[in-house]
Protein backbone atom coordinates (compact mmCIF):
# COMPACT_ATOMS: atom_id res chain seq x y z
CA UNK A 1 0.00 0.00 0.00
CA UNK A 2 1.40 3.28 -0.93
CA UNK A 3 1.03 6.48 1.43
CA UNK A 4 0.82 9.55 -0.52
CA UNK A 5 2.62 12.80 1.91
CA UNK A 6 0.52 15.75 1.44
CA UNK A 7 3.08 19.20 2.05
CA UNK A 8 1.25 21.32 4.18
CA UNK A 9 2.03 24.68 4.42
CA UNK A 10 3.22 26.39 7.58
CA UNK A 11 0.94 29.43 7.48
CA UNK A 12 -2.94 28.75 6.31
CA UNK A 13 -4.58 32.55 5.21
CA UNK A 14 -6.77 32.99 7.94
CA UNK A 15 -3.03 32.78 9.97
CA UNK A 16 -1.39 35.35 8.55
CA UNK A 17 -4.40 37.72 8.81
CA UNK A 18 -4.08 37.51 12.52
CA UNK A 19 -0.19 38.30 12.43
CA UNK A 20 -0.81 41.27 9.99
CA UNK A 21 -3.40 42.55 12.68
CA UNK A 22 -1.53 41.91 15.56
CA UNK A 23 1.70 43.40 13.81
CA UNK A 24 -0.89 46.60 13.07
CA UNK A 25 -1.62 47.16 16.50
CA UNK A 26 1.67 46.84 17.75
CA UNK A 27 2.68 49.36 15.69
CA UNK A 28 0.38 51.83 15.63
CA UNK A 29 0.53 51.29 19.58
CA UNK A 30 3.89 52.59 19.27
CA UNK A 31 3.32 55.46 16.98
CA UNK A 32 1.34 56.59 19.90
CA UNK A 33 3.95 56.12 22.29
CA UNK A 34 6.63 57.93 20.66
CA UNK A 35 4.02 61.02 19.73
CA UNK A 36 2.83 61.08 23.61
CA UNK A 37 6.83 61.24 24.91
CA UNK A 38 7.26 64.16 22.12
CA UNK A 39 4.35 66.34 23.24
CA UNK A 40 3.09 66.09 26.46
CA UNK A 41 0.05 67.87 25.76
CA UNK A 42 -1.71 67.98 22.55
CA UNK A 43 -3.61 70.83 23.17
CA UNK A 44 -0.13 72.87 24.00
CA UNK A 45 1.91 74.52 21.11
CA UNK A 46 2.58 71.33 18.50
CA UNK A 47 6.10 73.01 17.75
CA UNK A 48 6.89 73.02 21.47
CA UNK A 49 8.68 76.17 23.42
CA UNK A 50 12.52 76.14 23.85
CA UNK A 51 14.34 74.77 26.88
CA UNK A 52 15.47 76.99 29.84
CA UNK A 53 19.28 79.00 30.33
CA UNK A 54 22.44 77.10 30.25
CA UNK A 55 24.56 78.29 33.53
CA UNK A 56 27.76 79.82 31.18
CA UNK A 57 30.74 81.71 31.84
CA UNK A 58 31.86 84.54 29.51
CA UNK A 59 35.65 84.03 28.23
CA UNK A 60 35.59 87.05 25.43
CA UNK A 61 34.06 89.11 23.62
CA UNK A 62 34.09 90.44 19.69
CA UNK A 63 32.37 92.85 17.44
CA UNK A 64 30.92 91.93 13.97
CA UNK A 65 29.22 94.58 11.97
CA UNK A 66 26.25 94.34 10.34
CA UNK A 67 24.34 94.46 7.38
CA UNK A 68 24.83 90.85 6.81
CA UNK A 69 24.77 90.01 3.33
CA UNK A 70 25.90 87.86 0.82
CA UNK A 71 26.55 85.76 3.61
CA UNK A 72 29.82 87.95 5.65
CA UNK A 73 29.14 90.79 7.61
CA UNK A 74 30.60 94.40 6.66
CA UNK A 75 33.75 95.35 7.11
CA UNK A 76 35.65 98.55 6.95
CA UNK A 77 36.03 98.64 3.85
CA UNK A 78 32.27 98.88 3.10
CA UNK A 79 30.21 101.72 2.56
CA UNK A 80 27.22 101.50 4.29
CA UNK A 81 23.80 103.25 5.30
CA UNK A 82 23.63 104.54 9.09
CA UNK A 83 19.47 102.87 8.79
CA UNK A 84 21.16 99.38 8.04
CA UNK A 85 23.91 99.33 10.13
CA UNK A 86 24.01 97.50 13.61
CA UNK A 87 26.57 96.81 15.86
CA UNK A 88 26.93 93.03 17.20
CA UNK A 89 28.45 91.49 19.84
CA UNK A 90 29.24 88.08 19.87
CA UNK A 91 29.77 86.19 23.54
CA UNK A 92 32.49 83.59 23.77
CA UNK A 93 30.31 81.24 26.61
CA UNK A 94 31.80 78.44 28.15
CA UNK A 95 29.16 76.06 29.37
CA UNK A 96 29.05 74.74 32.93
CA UNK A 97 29.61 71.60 33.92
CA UNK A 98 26.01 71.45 35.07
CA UNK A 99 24.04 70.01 32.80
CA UNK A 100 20.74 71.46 31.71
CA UNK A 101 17.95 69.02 32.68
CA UNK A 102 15.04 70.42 30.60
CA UNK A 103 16.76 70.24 27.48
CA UNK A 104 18.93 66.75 27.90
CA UNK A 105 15.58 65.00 29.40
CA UNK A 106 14.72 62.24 26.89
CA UNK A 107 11.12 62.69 25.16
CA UNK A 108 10.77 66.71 25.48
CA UNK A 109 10.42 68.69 21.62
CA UNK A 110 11.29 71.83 21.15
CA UNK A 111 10.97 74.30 18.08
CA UNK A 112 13.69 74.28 15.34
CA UNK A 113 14.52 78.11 16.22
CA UNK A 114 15.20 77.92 19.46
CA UNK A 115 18.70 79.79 20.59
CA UNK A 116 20.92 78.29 22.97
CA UNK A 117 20.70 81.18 25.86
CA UNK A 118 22.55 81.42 29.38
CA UNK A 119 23.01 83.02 32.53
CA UNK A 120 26.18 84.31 32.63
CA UNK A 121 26.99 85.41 35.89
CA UNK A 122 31.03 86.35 35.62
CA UNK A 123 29.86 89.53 33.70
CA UNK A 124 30.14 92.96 35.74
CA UNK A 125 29.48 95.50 32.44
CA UNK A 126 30.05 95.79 28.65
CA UNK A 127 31.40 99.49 27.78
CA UNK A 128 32.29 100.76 24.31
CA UNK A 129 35.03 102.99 24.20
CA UNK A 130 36.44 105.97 21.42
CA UNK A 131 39.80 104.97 19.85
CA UNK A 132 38.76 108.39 17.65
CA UNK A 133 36.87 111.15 17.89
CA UNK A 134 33.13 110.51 16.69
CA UNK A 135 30.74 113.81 16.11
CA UNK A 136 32.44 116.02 18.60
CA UNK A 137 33.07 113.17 21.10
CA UNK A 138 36.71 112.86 22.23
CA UNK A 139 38.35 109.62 21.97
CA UNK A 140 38.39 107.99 25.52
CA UNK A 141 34.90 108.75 26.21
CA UNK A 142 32.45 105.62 27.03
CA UNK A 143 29.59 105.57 24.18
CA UNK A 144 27.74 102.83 25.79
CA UNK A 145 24.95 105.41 26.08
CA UNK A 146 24.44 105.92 22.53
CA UNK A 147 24.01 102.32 21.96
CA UNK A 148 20.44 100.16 22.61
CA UNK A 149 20.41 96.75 23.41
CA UNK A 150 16.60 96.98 22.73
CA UNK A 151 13.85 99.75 22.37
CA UNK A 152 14.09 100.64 26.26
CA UNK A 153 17.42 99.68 27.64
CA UNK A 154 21.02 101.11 26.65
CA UNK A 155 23.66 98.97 27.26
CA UNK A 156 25.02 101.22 29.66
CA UNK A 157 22.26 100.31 31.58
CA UNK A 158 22.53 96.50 30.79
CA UNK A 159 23.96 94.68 34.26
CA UNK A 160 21.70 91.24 33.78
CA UNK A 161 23.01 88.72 31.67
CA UNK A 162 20.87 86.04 32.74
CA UNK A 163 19.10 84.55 30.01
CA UNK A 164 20.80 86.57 26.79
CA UNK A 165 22.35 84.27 23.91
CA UNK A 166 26.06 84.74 22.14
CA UNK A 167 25.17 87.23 20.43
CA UNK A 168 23.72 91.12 21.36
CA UNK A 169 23.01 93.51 18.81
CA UNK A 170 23.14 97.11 19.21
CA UNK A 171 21.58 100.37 17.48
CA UNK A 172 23.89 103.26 17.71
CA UNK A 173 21.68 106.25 18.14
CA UNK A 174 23.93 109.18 16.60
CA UNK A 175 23.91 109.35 13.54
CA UNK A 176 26.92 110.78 11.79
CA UNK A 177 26.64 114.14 9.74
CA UNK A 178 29.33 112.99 6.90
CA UNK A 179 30.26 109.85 5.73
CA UNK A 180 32.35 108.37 8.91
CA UNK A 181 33.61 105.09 10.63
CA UNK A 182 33.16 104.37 13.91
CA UNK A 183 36.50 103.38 15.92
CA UNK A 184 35.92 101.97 19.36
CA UNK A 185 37.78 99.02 22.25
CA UNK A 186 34.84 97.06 23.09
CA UNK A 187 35.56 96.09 26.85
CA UNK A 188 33.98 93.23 28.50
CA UNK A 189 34.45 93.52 32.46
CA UNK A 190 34.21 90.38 34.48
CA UNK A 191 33.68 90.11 37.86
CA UNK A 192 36.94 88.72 39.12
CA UNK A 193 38.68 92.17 38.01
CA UNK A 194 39.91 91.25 34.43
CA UNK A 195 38.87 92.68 31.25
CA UNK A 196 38.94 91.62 27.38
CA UNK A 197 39.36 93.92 25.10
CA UNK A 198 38.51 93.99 21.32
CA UNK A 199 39.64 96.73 18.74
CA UNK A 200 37.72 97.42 15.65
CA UNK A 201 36.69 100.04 12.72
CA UNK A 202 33.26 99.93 11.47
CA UNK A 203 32.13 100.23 7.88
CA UNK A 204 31.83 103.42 6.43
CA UNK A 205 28.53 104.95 7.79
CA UNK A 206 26.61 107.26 5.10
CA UNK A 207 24.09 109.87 6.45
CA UNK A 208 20.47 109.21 5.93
């Protein structure tokens, strides 16, 4: 008598249906997972806010001149209109050890734009001085009045530096009468007594 072996195969349809679905919930269980660690609250801002300060200490300081176009900022060899031109200050920060917890906890989101910013608390003052005379101002004086760190507040009056970024930019309120550049020592004053100091010519400014 012969046998005849029927191959039978490992999976019948109505099998693989109920992998595929359990496969689909698993998955879609986890899509909700990782969404719900992302954004705590659905009904908050979807593109999140931006985490708190870094604790920072300030090593130096520099001055970059703006317009910036064509991707460099002006120099002094430009030529450029007292309405476009800003005066920038760029922080050199060195982080703390101290680690901040808000933005290294695992399943917080945060917007694209956000700015690394810091309390710096080695900083005493910032003061801009002449290195030439500037519309009837002798060379020596402090300008740090003419400048605004924002539409209220002079950076002569600027003694917080909690919770600023790198970089500070500054409107210089007199404008010059001719074509001029601006020649200043940008001196950043830290608390322990020592100072960094930074030399530099602006662009040319034109009148308005």
């Amino acid at each position: 008598m012969k046998f005849k072996i029927t191959k039978k195969s490992f999976f019948f349809p109505s099998d693989f249906k109920v992998i595929k679905s359990t496969f689909g919930v698993f998955f879609t269980y986890m899509g909700f997972m990782i969404i719900g660690s992302c954004i705590e609250n659905i009904d908050s801002d979807p593109f999140g806010g931006c985490p708190s300060a870094f604790k920072g200490l300030a090593k130096d300081i520099k001055v970059l001149y703006g317009p910036y176009t064509d991707n460099r900022y002006s120099t002094e060899n430009d030529l450029v209109s007292f309405n476009d031109f800003s005066f920038n200050l760029e922080l050199d920060i060195e982080k703390s050890n101290e680690a901040n917890l808000d933005f290294s906890f695992p399943g917080k989101a945060y917007a694209l734009s956000c700015l690394e910013i810091f309390n710096v608390g080695n900083i005493s003052n910032i003061a801009i001085i002449l290195a030439a005379p500037y519309e009837g101002i002798q060379i020596g004086t402090d300008i740090s009045y003419l400048f605004f760190v924002n539409e209220e507040e002079r950076l002569s009056e600027l003694r917080d530096f909690s919770k600023i970024s790198r970089y500070i930019s500054l409107k210089l309120e007199k404008a010059p009468e001719k074509n001029t550049q601006l020649k200043t020592k940008t001196v950043l004053y830290l608390r322990d007594g020592t100072q960094k100091i930074f030399e530099s010519t602006s662009p040319t400014l034109i009148p308005n």
